[in-house]
N, C-alpha and C. Protein backbone atom coordinates (compact mmCIF):
# COMPACT_ATOMS: atom_id res chain seq x y z
N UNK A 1 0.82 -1.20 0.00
CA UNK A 1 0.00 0.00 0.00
C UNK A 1 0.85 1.25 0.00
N UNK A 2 2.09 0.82 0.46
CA UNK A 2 3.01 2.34 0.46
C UNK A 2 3.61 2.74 -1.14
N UNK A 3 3.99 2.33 -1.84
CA UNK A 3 4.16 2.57 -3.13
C UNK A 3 2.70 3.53 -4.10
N UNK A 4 1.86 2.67 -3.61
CA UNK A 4 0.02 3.21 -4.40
C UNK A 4 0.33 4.34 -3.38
N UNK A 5 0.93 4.70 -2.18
CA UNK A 5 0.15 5.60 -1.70
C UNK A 5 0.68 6.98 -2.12
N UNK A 6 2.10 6.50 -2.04
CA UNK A 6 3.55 7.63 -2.93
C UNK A 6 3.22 8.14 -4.16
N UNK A 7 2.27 7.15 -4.70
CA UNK A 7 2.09 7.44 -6.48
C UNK A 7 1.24 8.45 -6.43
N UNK A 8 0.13 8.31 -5.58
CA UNK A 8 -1.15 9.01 -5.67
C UNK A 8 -0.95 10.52 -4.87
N UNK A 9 0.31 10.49 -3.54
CA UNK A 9 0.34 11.78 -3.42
C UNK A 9 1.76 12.74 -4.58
N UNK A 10 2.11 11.47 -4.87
CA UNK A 10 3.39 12.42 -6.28
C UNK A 10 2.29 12.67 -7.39
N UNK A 11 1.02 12.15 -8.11
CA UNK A 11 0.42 12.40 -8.59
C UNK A 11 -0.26 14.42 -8.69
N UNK A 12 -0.39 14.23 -7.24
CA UNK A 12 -1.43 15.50 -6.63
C UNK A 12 -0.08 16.29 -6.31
N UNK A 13 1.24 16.13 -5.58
CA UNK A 13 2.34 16.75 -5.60
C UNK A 13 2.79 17.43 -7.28
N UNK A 14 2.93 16.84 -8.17
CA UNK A 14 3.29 16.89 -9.58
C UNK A 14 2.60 18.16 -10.18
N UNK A 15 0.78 18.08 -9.76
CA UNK A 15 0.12 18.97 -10.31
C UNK A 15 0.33 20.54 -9.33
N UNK A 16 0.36 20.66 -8.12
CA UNK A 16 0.91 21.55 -7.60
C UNK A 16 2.06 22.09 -7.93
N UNK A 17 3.11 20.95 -7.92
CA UNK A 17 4.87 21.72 -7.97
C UNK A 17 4.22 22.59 -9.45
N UNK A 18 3.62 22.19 -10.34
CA UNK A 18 3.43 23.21 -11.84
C UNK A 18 2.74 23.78 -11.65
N UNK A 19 1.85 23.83 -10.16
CA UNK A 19 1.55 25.72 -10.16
C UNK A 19 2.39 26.62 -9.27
N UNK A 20 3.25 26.16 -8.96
CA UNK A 20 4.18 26.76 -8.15
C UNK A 20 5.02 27.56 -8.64
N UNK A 21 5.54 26.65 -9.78
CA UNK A 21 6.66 26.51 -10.43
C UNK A 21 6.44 26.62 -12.23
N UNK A 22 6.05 27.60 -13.03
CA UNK A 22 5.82 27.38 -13.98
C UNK A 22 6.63 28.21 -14.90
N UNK A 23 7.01 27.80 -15.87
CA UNK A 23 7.99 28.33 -16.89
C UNK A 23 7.95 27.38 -18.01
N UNK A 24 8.54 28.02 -18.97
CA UNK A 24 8.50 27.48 -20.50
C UNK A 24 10.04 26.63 -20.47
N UNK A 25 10.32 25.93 -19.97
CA UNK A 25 10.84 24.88 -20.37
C UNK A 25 10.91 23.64 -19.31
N UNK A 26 9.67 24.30 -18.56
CA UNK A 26 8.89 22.77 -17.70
C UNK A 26 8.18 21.99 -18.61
N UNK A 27 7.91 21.07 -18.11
CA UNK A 27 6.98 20.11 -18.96
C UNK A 27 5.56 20.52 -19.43
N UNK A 28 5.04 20.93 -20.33
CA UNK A 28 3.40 21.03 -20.72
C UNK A 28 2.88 19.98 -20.63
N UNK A 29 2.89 18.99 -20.54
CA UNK A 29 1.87 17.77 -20.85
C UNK A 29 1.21 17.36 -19.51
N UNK A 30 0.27 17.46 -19.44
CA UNK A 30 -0.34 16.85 -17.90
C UNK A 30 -0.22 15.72 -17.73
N UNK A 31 0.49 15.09 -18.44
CA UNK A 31 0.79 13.52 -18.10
C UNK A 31 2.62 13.57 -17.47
N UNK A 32 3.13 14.24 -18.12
CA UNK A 32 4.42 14.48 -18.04
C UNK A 32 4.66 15.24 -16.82
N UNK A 33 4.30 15.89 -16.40
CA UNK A 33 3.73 16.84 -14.94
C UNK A 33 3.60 16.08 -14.13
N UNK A 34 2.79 14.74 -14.07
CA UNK A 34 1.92 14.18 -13.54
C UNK A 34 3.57 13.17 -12.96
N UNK A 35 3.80 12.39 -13.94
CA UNK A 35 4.77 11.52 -14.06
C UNK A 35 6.23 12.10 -13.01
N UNK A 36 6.54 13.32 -13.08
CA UNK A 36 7.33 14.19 -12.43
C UNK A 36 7.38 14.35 -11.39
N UNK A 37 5.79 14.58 -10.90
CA UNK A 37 5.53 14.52 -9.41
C UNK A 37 5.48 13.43 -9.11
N UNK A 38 5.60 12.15 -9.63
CA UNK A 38 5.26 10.72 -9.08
C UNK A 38 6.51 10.37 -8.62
N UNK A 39 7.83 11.26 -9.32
CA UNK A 39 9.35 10.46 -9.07
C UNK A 39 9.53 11.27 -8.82
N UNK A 40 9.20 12.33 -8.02
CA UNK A 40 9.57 13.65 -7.10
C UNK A 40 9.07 13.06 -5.27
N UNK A 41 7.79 12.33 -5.86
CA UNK A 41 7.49 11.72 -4.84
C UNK A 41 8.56 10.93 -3.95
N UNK A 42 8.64 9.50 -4.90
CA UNK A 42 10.25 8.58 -4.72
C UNK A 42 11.09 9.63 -4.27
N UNK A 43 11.90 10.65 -4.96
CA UNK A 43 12.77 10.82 -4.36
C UNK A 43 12.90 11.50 -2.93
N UNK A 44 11.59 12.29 -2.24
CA UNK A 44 11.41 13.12 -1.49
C UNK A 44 11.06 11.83 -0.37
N UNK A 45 10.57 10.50 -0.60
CA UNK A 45 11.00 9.28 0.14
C UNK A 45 12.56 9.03 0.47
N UNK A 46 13.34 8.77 -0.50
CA UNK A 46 14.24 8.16 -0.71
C UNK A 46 15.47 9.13 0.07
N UNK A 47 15.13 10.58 0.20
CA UNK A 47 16.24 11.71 0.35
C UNK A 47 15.44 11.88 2.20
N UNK A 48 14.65 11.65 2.55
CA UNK A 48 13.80 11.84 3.74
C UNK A 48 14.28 10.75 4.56
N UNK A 49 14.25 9.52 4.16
CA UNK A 49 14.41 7.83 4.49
C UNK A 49 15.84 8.39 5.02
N UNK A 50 16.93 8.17 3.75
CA UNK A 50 18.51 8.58 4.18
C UNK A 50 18.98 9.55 5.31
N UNK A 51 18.06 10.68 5.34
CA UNK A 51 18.55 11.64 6.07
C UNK A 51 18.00 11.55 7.36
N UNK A 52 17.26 10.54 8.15
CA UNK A 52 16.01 10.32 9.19
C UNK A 52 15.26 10.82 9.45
N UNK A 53 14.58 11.52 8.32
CA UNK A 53 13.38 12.22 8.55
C UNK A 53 12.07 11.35 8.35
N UNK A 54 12.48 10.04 7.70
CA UNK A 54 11.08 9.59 7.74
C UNK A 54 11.66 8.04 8.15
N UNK A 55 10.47 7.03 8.58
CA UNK A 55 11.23 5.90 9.03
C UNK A 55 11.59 4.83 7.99
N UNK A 56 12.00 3.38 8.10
CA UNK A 56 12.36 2.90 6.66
C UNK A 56 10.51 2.24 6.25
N UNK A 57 10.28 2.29 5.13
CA UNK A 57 9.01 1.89 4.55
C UNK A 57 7.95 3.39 4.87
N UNK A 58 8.33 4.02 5.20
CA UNK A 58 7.58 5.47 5.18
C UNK A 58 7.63 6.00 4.39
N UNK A 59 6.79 6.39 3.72
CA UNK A 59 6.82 7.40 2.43
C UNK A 59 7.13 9.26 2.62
N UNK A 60 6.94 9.98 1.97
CA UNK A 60 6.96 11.52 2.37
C UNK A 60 5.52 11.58 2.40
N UNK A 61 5.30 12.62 3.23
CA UNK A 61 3.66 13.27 3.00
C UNK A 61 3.49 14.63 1.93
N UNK A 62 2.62 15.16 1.92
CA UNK A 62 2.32 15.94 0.94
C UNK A 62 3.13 17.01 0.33
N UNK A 63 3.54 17.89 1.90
CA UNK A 63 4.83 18.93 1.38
C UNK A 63 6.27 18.37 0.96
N UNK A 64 6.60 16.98 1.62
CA UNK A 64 7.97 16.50 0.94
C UNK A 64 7.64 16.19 -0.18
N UNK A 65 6.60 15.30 -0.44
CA UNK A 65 6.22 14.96 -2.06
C UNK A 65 6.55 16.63 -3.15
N UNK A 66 5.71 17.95 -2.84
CA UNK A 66 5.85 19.06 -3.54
C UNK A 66 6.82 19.40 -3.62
N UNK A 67 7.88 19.17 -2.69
CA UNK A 67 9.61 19.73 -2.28
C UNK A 67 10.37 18.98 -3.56
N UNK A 68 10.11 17.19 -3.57
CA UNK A 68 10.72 16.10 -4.20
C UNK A 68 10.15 16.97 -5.74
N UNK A 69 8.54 17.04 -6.20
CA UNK A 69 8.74 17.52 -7.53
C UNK A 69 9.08 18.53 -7.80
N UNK A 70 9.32 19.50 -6.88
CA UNK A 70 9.52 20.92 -7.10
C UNK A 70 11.01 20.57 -8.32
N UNK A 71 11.81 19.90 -7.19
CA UNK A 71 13.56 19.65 -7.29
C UNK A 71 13.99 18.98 -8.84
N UNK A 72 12.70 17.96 -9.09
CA UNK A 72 12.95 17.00 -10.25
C UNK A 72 12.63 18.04 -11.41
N UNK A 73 11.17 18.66 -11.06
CA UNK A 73 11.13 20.22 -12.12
C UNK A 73 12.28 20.47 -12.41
N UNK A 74 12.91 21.14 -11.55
CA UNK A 74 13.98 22.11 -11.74
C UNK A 74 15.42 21.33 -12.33
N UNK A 75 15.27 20.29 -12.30
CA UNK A 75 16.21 19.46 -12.53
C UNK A 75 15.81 18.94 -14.36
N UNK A 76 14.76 18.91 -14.18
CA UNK A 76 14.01 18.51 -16.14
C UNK A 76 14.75 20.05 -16.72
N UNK A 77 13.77 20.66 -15.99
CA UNK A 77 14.45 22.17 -16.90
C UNK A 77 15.91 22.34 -17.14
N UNK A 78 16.53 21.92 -16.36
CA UNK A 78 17.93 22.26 -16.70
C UNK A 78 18.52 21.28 -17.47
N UNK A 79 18.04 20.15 -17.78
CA UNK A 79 18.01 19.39 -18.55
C UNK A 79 17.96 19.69 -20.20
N UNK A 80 16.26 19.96 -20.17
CA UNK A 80 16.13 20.92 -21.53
C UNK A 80 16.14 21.74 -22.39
N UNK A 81 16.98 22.77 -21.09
CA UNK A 81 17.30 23.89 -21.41
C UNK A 81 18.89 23.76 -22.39
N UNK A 82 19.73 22.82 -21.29
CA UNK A 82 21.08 22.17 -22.06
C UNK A 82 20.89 21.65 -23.46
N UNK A 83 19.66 20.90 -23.70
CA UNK A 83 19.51 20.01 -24.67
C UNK A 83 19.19 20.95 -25.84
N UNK A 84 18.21 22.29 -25.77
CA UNK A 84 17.70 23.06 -26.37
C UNK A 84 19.03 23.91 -27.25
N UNK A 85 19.87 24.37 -26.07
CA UNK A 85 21.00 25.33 -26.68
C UNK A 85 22.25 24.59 -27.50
């Protein structure tokens, strides 16, 4: 249940971090958004877990999930921005 539960708040994390955070060389696609916040999720687990902020098999809750896609955003963009120039 902890994986479904990560997905579904990186889901709802994903669509926030892109109103937070919006610029032209974030992702447009609401699937791609969507997808962003799901492995913003993971990582805002995975960086929370390591550092003892959350316990092992604990997921992040809502604001680490937005923190995790905020970071992966910002991390796509600089991505495509490289790829673009």
């Amino acid at each position: 249940m902890g994986i479904i539960w990560t997905i579904i708040i990186g889901f709802i994390a994903g669509i926030v971090a892109k109103f937070l955070m919006p610029g032209k060389n974030e992702p447009q696609g609401f699937v791609l958004t969507a997808i962003l916040g799901i492995v913003g999720a993971f990582v805002a687990s995975y960086l929370g877990q390591a550092l003892g902020f959350y316990a092992p098999g604990e997921g992040a809750g809502l604001i680490g999930a937005i923190v995790g896609a905020i970071i992966v955003l910002v991390v796509y963009g600089m991505i495509t921005k490289n790829r673009a120039a």
